[in-house]
N, C-alpha and C. Protein backbone atom coordinates (compact mmCIF):
# COMPACT_ATOMS: atom_id res chain seq x y z
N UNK A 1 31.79 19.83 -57.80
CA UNK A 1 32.09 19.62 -56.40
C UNK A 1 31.09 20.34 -55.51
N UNK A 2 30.56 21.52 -55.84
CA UNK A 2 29.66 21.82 -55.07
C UNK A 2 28.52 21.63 -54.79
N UNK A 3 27.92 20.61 -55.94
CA UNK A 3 26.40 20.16 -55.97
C UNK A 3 26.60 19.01 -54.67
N UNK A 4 27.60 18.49 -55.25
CA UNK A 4 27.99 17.29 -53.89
C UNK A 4 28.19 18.16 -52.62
N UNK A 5 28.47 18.73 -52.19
CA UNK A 5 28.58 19.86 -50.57
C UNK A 5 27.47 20.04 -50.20
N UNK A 6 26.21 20.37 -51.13
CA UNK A 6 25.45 21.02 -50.70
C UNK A 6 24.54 19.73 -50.47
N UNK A 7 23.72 18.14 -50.74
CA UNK A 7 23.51 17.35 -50.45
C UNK A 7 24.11 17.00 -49.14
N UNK A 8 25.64 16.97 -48.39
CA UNK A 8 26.55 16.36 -47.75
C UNK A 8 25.83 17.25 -46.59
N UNK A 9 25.71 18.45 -46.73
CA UNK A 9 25.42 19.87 -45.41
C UNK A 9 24.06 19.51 -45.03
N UNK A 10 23.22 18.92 -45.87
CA UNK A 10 21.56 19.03 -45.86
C UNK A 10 21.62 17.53 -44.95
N UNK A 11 22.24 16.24 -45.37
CA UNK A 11 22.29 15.28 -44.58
C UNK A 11 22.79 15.11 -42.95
N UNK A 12 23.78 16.43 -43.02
CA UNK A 12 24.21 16.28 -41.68
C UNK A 12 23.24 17.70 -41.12
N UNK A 13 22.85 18.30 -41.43
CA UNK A 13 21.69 19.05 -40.95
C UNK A 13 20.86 18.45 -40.52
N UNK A 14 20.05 17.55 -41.26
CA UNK A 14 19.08 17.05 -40.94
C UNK A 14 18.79 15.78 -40.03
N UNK A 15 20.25 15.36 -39.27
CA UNK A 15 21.28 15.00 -38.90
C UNK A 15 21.22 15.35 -37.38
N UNK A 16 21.56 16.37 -37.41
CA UNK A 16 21.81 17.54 -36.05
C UNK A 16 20.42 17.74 -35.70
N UNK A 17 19.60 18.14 -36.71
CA UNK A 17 18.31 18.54 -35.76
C UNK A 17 17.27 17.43 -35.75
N UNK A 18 17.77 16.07 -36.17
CA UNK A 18 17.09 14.73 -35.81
C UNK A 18 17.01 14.30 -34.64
N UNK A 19 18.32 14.59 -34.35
CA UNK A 19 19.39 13.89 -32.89
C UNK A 19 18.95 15.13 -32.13
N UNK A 20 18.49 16.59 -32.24
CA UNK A 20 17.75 17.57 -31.46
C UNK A 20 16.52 17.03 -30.70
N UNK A 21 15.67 16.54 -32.08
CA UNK A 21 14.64 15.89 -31.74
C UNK A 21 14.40 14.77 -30.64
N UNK A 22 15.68 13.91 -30.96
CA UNK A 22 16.01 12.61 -30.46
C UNK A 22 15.71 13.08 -29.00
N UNK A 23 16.46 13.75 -28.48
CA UNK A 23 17.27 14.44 -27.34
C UNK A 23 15.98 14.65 -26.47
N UNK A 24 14.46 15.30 -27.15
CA UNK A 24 13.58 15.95 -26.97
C UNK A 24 12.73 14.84 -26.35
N UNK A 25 12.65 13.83 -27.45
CA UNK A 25 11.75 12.73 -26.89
C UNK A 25 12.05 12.31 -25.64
N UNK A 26 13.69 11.84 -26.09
CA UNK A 26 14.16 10.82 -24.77
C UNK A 26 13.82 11.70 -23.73
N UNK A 27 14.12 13.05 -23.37
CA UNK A 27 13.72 13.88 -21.87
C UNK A 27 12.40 13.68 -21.85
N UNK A 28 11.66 13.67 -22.64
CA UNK A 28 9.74 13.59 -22.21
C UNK A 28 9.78 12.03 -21.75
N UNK A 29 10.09 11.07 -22.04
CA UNK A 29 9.95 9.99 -21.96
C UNK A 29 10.44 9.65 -20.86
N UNK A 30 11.83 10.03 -19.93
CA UNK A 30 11.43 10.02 -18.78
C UNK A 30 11.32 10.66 -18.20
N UNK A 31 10.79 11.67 -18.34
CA UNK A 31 9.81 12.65 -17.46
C UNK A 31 8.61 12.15 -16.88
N UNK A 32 7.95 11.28 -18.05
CA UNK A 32 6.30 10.53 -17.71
C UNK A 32 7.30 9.03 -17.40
N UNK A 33 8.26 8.67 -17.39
CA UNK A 33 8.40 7.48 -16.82
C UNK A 33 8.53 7.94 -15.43
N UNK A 34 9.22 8.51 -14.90
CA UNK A 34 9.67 9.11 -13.78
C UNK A 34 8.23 9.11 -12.96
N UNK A 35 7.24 10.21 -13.51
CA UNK A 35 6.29 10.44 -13.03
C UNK A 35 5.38 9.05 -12.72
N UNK A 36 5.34 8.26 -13.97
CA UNK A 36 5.06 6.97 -13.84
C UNK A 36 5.28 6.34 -12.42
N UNK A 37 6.71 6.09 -12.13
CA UNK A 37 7.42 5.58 -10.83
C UNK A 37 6.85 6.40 -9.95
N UNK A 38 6.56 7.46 -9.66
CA UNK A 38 6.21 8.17 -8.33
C UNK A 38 4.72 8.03 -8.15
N UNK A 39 3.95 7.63 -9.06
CA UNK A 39 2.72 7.16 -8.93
C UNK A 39 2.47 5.52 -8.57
N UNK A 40 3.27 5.11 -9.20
CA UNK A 40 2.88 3.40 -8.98
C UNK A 40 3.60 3.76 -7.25
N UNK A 41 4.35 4.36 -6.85
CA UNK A 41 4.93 4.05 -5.16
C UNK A 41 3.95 4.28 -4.51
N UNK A 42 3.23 5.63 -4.79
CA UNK A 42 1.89 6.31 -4.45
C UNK A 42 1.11 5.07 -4.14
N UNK A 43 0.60 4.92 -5.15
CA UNK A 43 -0.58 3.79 -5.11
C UNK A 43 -0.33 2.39 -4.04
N UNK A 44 1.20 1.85 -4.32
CA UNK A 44 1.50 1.03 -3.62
C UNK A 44 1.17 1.18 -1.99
N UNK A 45 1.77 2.62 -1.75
CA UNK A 45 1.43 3.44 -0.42
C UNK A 45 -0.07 3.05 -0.10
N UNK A 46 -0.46 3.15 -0.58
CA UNK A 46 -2.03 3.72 -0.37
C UNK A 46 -2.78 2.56 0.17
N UNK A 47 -2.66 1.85 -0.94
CA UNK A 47 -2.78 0.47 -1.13
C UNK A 47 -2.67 -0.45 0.23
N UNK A 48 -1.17 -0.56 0.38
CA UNK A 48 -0.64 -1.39 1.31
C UNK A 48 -1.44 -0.92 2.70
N UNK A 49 -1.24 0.47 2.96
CA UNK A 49 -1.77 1.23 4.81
C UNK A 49 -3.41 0.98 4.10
N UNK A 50 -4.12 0.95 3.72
CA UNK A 50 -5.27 0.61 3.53
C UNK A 50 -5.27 -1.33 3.87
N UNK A 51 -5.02 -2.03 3.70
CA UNK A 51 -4.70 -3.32 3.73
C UNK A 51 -4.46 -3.04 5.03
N UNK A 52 -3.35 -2.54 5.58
CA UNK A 52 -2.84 -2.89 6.77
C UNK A 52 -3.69 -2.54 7.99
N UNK A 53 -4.46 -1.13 7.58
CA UNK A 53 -5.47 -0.88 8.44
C UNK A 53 -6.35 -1.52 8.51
N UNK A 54 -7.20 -2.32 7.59
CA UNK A 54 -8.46 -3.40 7.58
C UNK A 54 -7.75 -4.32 8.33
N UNK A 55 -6.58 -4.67 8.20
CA UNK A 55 -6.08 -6.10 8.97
C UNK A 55 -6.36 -6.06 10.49
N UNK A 56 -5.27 -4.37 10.84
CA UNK A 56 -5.38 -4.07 12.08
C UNK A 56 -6.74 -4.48 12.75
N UNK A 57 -7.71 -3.76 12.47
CA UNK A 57 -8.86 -3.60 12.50
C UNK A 57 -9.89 -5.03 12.61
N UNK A 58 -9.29 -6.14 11.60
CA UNK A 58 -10.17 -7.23 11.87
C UNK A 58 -9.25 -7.71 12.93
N UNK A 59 -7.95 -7.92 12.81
CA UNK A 59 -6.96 -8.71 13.75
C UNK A 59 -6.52 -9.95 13.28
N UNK A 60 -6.03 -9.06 11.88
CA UNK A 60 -5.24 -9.91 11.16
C UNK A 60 -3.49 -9.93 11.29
N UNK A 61 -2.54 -10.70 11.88
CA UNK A 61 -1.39 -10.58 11.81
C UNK A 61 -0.22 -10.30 10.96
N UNK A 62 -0.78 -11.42 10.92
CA UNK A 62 0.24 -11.76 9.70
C UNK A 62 -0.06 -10.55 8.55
N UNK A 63 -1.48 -10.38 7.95
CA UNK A 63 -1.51 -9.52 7.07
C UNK A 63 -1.48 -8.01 6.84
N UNK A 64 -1.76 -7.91 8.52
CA UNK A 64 -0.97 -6.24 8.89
C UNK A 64 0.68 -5.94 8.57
N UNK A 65 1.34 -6.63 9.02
CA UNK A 65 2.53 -6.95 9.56
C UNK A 65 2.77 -6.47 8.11
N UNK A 66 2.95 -7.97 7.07
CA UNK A 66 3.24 -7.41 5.59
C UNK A 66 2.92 -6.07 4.40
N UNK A 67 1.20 -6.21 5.56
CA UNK A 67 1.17 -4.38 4.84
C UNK A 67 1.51 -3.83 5.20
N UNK A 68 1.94 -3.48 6.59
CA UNK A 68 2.66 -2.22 6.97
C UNK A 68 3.54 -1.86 6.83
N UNK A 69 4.73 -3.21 6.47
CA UNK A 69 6.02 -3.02 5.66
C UNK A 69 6.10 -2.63 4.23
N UNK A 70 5.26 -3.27 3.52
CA UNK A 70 5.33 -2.90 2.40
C UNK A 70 5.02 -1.09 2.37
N UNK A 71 4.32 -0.70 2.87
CA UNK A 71 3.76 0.57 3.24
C UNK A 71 4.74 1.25 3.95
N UNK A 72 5.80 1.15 4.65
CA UNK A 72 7.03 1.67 4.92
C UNK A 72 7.90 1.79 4.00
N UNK A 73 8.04 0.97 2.88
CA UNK A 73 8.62 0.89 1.38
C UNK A 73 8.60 1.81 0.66
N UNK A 74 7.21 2.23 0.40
CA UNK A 74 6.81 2.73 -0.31
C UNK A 74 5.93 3.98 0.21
N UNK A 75 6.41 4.65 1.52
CA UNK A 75 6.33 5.90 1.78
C UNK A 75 6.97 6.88 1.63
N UNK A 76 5.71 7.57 1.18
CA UNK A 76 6.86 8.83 1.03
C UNK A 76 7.46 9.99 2.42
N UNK A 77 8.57 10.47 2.11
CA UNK A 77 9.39 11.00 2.79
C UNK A 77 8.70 11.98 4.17
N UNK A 78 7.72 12.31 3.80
CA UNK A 78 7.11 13.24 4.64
C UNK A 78 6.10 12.64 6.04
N UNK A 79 5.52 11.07 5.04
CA UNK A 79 4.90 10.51 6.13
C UNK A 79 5.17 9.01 6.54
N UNK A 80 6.68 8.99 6.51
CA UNK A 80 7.69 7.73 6.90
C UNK A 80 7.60 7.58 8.51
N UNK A 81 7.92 8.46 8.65
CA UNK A 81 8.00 8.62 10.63
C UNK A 81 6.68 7.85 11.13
N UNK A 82 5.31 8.74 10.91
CA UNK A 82 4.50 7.94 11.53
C UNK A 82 3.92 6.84 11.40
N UNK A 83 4.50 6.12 9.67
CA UNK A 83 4.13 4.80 9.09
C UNK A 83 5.39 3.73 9.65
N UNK A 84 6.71 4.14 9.84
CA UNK A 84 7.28 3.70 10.68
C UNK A 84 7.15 3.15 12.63
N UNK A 85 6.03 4.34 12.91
CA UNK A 85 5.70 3.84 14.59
C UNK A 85 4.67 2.81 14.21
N UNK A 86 3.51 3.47 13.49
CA UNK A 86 2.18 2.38 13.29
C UNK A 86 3.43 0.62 13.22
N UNK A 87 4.33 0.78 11.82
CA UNK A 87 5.00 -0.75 11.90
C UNK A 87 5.13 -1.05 12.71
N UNK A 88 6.14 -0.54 14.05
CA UNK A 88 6.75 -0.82 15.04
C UNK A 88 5.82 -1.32 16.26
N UNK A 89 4.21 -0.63 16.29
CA UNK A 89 3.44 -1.05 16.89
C UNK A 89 2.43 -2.17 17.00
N UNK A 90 2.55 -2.18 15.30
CA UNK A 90 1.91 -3.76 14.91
C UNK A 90 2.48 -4.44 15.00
N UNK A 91 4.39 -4.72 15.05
CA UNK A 91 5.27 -6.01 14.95
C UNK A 91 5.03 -6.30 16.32
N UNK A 92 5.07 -4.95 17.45
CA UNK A 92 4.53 -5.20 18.70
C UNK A 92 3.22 -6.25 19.31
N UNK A 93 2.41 -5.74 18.65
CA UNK A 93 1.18 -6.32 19.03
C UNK A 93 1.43 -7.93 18.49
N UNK A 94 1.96 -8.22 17.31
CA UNK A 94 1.87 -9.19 16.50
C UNK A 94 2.47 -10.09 17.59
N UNK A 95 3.55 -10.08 17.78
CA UNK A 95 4.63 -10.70 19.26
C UNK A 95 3.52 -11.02 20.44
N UNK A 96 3.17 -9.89 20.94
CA UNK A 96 1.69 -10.24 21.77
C UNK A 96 0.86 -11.37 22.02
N UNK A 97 0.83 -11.26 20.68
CA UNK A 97 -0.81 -12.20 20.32
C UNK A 97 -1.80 -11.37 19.33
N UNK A 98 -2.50 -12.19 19.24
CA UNK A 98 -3.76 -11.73 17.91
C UNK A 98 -4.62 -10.40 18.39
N UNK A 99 -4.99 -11.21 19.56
CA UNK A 99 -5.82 -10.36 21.16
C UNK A 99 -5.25 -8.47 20.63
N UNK A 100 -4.02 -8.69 21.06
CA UNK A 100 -3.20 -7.41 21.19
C UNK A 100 -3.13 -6.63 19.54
N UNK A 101 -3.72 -7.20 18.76
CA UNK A 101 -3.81 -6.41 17.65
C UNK A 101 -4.50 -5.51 17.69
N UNK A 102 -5.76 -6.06 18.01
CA UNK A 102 -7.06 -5.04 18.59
C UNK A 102 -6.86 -4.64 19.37
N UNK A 103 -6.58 -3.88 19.65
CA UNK A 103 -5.82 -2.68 21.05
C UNK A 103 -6.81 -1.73 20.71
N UNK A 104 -7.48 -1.05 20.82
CA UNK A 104 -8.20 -0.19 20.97
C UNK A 104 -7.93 1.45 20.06
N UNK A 105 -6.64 1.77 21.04
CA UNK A 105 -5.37 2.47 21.19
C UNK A 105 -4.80 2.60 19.62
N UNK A 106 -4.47 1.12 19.31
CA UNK A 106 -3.95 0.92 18.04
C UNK A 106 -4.99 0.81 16.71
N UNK A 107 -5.60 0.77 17.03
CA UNK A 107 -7.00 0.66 15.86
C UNK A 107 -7.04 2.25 15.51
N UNK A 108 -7.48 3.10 16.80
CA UNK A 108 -7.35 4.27 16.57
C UNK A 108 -6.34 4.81 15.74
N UNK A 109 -5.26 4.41 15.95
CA UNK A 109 -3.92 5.11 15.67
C UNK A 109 -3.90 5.02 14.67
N UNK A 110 -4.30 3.77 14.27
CA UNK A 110 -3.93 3.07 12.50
C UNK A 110 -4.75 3.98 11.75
N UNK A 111 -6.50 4.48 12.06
CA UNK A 111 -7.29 4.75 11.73
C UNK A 111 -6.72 6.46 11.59
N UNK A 112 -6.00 6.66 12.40
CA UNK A 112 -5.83 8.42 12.25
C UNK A 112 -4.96 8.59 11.08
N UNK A 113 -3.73 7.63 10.98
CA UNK A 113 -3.14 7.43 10.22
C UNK A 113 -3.30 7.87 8.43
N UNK A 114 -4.28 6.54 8.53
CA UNK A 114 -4.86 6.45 7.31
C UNK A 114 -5.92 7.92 7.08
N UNK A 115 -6.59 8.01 8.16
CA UNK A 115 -7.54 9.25 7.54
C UNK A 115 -6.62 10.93 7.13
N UNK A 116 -5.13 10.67 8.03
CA UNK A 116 -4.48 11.94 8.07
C UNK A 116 -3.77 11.82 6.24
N UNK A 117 -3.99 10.49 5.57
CA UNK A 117 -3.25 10.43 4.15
C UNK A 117 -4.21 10.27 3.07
N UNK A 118 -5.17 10.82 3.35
CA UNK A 118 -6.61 10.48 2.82
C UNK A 118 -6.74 11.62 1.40
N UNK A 119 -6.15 13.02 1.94
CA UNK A 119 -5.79 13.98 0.84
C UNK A 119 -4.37 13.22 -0.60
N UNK A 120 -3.32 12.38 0.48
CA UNK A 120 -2.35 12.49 -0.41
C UNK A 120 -2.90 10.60 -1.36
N UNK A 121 -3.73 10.51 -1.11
CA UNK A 121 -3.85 9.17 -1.88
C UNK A 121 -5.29 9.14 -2.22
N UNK A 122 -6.24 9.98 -2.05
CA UNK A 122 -7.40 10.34 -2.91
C UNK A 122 -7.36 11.90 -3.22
N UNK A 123 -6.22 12.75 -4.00
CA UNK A 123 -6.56 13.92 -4.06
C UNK A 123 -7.56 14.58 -5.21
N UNK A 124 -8.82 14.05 -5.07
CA UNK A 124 -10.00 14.29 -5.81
C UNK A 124 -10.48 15.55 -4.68
């Protein structure tokens, strides 16, 4: 009976510190998924107010408009507020006319924008 115990202890040992292991992976795995997700938003960020600023800038509507939303999406928490006015100022202009994209005013703005996120989306 005891040769059999001692096989039975080693299986569920090996058992316990499998499912240790288990435990180990799954937390790393989303740790870099996680991190994963906060980078692809990043990029999306970046991405989109880059788009939206060239649009601004040529006096593109329609294609500001969609980047700047998407770019409200996918901002992060710290620089929502002022990616929120830039939107609010392009849906403005967009209503306007084409003319009113190129605002001067708003080119600038877009342009400060983007250069003030220039650390958080090229931090080379």
């Amino acid at each position: 009976m005891r040769r059999l115990s001692t096989p039975i202890i080693l299986v569920i040992a090996a058992a316990i510190l499998g499912s240790a292991g288990c435990v180990e992976v799954r937390d790393r795995y989303e740790d870099v998924t996680g991190t994963a997700g906060d980078l692809s938003d990043q990029v999306r960020f970046c991405l989109a107010l880059t788009r939206a600023v060239n649009a601004v800038e040529s006096g593109a509507p329609d294609i500001a408009r969609d980047a700047i939303e998407e770019a409200v999406i996918h901002a992060p928490p710290s620089l929502l507020a002022d990616v929120r006015d830039l939107a609010d100022r392009v849906r403005a202009a967009e209503e306007a006319g084409p003319d009113a994209l190129r605002d001067p005013d708003l080119v600038a703005d877009a342009q400060a924008i983007h250069d003030d996120v220039r650390d958080f989306c090229d931090p080379t």
